[in-house]
N, C-alpha and C. Protein backbone atom coordinates (compact mmCIF):
# COMPACT_ATOMS: atom_id res chain seq x y z
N UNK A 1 0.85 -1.18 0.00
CA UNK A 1 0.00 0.00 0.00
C UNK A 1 0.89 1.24 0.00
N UNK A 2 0.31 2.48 -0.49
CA UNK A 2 1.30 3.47 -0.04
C UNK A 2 1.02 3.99 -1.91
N UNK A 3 2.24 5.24 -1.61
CA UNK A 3 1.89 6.48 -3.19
C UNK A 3 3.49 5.56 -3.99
N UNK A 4 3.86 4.93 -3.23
CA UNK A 4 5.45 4.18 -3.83
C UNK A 4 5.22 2.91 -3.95
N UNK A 5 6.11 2.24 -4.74
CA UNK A 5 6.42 0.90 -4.56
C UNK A 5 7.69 0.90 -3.89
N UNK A 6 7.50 -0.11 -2.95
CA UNK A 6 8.56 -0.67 -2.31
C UNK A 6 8.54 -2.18 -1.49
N UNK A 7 9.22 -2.92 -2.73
CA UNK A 7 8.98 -4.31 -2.67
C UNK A 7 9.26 -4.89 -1.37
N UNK A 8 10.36 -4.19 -0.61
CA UNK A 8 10.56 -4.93 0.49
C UNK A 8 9.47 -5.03 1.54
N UNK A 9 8.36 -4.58 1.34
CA UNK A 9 6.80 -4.21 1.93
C UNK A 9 6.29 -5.15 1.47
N UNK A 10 6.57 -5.69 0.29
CA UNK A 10 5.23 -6.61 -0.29
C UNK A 10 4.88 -7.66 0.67
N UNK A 11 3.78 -8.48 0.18
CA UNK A 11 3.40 -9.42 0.52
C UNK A 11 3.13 -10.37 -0.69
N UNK A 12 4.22 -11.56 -1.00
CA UNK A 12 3.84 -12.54 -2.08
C UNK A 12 2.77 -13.42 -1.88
N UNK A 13 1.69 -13.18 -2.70
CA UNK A 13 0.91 -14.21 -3.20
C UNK A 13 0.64 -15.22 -3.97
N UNK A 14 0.74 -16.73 -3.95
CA UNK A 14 0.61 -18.09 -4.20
C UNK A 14 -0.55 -18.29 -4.74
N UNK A 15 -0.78 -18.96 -5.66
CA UNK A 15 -1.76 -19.58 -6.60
C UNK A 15 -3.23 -19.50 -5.39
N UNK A 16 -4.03 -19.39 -6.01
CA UNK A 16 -5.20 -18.77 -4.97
C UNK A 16 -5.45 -18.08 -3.80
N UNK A 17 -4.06 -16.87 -3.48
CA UNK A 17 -3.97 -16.18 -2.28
C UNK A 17 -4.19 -14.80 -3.00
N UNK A 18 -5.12 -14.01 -1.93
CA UNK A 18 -5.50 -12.26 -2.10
C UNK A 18 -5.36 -11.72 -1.69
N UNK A 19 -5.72 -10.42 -1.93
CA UNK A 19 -5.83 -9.53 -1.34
C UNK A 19 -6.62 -8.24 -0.94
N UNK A 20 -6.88 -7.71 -0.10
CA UNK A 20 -7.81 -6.67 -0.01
C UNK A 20 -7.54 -5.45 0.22
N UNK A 21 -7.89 -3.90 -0.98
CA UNK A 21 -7.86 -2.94 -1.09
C UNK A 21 -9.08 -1.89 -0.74
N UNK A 22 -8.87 -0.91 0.30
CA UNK A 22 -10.14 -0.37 0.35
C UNK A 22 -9.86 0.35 -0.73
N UNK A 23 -11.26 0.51 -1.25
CA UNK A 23 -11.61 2.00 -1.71
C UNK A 23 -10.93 3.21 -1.64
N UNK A 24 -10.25 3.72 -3.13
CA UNK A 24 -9.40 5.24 -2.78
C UNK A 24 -7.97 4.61 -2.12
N UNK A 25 -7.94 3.70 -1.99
CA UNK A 25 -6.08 3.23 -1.38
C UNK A 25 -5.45 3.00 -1.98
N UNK A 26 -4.28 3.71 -2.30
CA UNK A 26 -3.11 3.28 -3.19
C UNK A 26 -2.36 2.29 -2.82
N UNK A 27 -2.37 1.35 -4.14
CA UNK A 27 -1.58 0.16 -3.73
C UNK A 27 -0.56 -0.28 -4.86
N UNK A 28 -0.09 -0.91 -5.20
CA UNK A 28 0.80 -1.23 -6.48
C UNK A 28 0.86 -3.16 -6.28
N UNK A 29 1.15 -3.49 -7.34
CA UNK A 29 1.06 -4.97 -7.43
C UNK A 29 1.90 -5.38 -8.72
N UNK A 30 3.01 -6.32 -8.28
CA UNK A 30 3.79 -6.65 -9.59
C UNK A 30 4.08 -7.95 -9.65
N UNK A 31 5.03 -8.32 -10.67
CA UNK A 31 5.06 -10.03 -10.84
C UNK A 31 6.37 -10.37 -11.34
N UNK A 32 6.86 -10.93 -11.25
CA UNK A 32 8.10 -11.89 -11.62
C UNK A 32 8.58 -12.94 -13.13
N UNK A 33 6.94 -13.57 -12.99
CA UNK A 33 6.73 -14.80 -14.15
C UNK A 33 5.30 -14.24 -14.52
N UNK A 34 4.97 -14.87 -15.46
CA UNK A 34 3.62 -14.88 -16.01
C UNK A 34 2.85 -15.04 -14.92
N UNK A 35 1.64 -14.22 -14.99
CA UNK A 35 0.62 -14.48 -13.87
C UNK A 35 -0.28 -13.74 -14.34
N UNK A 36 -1.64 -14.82 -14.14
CA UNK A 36 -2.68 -14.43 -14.32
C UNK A 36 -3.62 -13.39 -13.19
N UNK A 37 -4.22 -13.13 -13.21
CA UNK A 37 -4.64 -11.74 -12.51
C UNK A 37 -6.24 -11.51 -12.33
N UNK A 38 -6.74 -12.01 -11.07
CA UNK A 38 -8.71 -11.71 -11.42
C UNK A 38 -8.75 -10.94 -10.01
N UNK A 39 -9.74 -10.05 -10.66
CA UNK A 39 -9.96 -8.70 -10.05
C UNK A 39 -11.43 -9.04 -9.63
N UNK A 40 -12.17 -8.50 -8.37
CA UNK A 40 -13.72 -8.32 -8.35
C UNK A 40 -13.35 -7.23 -7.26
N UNK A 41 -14.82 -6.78 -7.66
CA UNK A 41 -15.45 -5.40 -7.25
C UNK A 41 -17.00 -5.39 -6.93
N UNK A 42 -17.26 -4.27 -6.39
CA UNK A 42 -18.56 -3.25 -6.82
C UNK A 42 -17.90 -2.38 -7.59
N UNK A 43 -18.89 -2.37 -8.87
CA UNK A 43 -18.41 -1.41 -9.55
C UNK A 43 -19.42 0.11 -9.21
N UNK A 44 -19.12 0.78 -10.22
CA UNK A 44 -18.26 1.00 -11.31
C UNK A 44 -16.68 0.72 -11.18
N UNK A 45 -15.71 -0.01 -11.93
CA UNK A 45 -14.64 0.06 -11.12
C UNK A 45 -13.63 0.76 -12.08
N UNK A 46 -12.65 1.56 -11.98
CA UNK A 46 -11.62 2.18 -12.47
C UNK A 46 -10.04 2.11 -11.93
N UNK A 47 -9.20 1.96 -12.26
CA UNK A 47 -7.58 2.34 -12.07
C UNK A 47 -7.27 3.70 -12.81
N UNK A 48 -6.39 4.36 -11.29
CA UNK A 48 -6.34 5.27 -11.37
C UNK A 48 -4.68 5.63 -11.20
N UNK A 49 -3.67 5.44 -11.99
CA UNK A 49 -2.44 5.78 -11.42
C UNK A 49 -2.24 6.91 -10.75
N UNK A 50 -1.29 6.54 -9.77
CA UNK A 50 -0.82 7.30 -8.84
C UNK A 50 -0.04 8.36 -9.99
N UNK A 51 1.27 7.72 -10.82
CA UNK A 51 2.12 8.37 -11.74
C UNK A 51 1.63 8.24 -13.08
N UNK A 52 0.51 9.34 -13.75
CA UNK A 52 -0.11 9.17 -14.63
C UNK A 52 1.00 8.33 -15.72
N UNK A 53 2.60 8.58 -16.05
CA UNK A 53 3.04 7.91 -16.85
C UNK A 53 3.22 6.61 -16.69
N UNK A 54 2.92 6.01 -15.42
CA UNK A 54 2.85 4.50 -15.28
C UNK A 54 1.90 3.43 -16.29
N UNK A 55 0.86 4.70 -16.82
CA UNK A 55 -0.46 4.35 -17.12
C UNK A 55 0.04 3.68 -18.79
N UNK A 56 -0.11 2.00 -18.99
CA UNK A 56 0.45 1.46 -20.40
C UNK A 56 -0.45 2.05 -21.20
N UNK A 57 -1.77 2.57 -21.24
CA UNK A 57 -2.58 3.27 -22.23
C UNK A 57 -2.16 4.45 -22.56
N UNK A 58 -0.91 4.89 -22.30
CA UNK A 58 -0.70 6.46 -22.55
C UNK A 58 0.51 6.13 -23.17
N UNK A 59 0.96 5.12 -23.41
CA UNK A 59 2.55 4.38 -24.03
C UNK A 59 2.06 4.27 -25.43
């Protein structure tokens, strides 16, 4: 969580392990190997970068 990444914070997650983000909390999430990725919500749901150039739709 937090406006940074800083891996030594993380917490690794294993083939069916999660996690929970409130609402409005900045968080960051990255990967190593291929990994698949399922998201649920209430929507409406949006991503919102912290560092608009992080954003791959603006690449």
């Amino acid at each position: 969580m937090g406006d940074k990444l800083d891996e030594a914070k993380g917490t690794e997650l294993t083939a069916g392990g999660f996690g929970i983000a409130p609402a409005g909390m900045n968080h960051f999430a990255w990967t190593t190997s291929d990994t698949i990725i399922q998201v649920h919500g209430d929507g409406p749901f949006t991503i919102t970068y912290v560092n608009p150039a992080d954003d791959p739709s603006k690449k």
